[in-house]
Structures are given as C-alpha cells and as structure tokens.
C-alpha atoms as a PDB file:
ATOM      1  CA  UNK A   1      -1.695  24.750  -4.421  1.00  0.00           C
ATOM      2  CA  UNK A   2      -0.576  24.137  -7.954  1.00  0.00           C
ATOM      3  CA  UNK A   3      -3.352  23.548 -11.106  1.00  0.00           C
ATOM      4  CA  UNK A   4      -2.187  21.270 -13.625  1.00  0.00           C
ATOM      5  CA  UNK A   5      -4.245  20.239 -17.059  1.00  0.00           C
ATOM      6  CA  UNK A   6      -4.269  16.544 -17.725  1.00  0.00           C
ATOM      7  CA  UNK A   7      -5.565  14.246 -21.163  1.00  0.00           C
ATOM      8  CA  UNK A   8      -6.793  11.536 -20.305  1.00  0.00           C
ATOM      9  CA  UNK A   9      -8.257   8.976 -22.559  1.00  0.00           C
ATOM     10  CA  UNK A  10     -12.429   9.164 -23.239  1.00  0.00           C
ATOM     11  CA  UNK A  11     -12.965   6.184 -21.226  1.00  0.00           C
ATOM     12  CA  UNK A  12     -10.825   6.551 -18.038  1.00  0.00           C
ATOM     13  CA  UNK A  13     -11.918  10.333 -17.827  1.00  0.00           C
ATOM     14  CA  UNK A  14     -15.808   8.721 -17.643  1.00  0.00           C
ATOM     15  CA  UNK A  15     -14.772   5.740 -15.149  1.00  0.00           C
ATOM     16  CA  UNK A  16     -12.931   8.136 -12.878  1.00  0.00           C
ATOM     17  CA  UNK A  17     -15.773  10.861 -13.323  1.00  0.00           C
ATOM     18  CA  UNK A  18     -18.189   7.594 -12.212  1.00  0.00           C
ATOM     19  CA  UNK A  19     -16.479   6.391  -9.322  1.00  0.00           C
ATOM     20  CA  UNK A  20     -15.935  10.438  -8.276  1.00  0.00           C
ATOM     21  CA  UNK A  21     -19.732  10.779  -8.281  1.00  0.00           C
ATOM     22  CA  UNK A  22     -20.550   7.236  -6.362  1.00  0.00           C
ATOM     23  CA  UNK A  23     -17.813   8.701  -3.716  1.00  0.00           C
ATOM     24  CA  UNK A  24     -19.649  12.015  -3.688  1.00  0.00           C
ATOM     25  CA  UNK A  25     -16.469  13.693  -3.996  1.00  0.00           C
ATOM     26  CA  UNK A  26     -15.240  16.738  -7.083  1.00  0.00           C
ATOM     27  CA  UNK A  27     -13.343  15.231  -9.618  1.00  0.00           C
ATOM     28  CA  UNK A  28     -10.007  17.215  -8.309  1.00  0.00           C
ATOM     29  CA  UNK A  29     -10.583  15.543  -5.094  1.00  0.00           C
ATOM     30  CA  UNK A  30     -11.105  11.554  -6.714  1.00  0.00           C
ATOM     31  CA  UNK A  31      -7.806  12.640  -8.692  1.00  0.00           C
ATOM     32  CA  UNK A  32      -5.570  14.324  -6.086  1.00  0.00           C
ATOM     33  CA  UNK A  33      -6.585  11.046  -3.862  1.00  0.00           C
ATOM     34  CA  UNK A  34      -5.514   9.181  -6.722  1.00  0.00           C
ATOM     35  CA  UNK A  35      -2.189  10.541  -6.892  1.00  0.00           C
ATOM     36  CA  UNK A  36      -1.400  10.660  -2.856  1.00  0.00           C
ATOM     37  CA  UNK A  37      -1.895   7.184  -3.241  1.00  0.00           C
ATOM     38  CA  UNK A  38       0.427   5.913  -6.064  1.00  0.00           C
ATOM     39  CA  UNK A  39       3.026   8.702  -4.426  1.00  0.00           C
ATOM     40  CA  UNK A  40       2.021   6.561  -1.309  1.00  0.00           C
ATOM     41  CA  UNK A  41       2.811   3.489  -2.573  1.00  0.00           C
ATOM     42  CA  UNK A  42       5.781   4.178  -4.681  1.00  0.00           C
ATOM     43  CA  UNK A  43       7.539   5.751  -1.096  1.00  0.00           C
ATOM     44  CA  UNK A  44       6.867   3.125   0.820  1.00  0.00           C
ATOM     45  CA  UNK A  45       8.297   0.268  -2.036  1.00  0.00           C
ATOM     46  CA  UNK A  46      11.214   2.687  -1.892  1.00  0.00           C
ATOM     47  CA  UNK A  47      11.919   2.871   1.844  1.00  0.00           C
ATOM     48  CA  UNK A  48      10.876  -0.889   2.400  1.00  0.00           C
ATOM     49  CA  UNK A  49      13.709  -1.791  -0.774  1.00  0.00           C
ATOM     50  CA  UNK A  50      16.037   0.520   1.603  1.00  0.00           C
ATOM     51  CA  UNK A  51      15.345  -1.168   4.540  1.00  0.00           C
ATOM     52  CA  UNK A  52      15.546  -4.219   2.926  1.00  0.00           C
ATOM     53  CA  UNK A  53      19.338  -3.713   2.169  1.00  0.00           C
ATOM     54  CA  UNK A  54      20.301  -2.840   5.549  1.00  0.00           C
ATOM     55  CA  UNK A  55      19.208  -6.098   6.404  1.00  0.00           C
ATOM     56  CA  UNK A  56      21.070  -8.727   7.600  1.00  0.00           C
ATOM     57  CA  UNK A  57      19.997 -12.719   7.108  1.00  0.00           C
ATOM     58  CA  UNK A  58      22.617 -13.553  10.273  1.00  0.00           C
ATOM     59  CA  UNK A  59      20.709 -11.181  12.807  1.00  0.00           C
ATOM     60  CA  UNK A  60      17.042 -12.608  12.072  1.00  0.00           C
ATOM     61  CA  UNK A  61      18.339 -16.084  12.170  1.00  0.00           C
ATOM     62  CA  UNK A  62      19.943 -14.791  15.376  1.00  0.00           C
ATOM     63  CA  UNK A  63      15.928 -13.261  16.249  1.00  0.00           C
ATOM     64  CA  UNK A  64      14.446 -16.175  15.692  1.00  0.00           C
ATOM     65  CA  UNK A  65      17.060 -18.232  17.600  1.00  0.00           C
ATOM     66  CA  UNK A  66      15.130 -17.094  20.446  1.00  0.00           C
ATOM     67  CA  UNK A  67      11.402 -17.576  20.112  1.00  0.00           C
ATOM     68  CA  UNK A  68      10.481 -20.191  22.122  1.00  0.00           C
ATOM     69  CA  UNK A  69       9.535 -23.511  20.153  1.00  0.00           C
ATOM     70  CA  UNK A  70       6.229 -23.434  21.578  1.00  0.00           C
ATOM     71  CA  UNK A  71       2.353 -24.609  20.099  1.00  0.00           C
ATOM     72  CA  UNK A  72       0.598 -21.222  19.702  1.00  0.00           C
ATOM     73  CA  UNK A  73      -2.786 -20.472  21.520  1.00  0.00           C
ATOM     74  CA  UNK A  74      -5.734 -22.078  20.253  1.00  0.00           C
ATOM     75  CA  UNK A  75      -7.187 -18.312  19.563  1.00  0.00           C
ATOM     76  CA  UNK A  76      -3.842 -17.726  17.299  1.00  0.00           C
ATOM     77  CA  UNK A  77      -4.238 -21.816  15.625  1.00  0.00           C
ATOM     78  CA  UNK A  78      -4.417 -21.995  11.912  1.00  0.00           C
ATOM     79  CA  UNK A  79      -8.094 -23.416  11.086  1.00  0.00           C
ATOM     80  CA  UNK A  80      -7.499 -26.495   8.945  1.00  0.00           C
ATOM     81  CA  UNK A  81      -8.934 -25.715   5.498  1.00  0.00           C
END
C-alpha cells in the first residue's frame, strides 16, 4: 500500500470527515472509496468512448432490422404520465 498526504480545503476536509463518520467508516477508507470511484468512472467513460468508435451506425440499423414490430407486454407498457 502506498501513504500519500493530501490539503484539502477547511470545509471539504469537515464534509468528508462528516459523511466518513455517518458511514462508520476511517477517513482513509471514505477517501480511498472516493478515489476507486472517480478511477471507476473515468475507466469506464474511457472504454465506453472506445467502444463507441468501433461502432458502426449500418450494423445496428441492420440489429434493429430484425426486432419484430410487435406491441410489448402489458408488464413491459409505458404507464401514461
């Protein structure tokens, strides 16, 4: 494991400490969560943008070509708002 010293400003350092004690979880745990989940987020934006460019518009037209023109279900209906 690596230690690393952060600043943070007087205000986030008391929200984070906060929500760290409502979780009942250390502070090194609330911030180590914190950053496996922007580290999350950031790889998955990454490999969707990636899959994104291997896409092709022809082959989902193509996919959707062959779903049946059919009325859904009434469990899987859209509830009129």
């Amino acid at each position: 494991m690596s230690a690393i010293s952060i600043r943070l400003p007087d205000s986030l350092h008391r929200l984070a400490k906060d929500i760290a004690r409502q979780d009942q979880v250390s502070m090194n745990q609330f911030i180590a969560s914190a950053v496996a989940e922007k580290v999350s987020a950031l790889a998955t934006e990454q490999y969707l943008n990636e899959r994104a460019a291997r896409g092709s518009a022809e082959k989902f037209r193509a996919a959707l070509a062959r779903v049946p023109d059919t009325e859904p279900e009434e469990f899987d209906r859209l509830k009129p708002t």
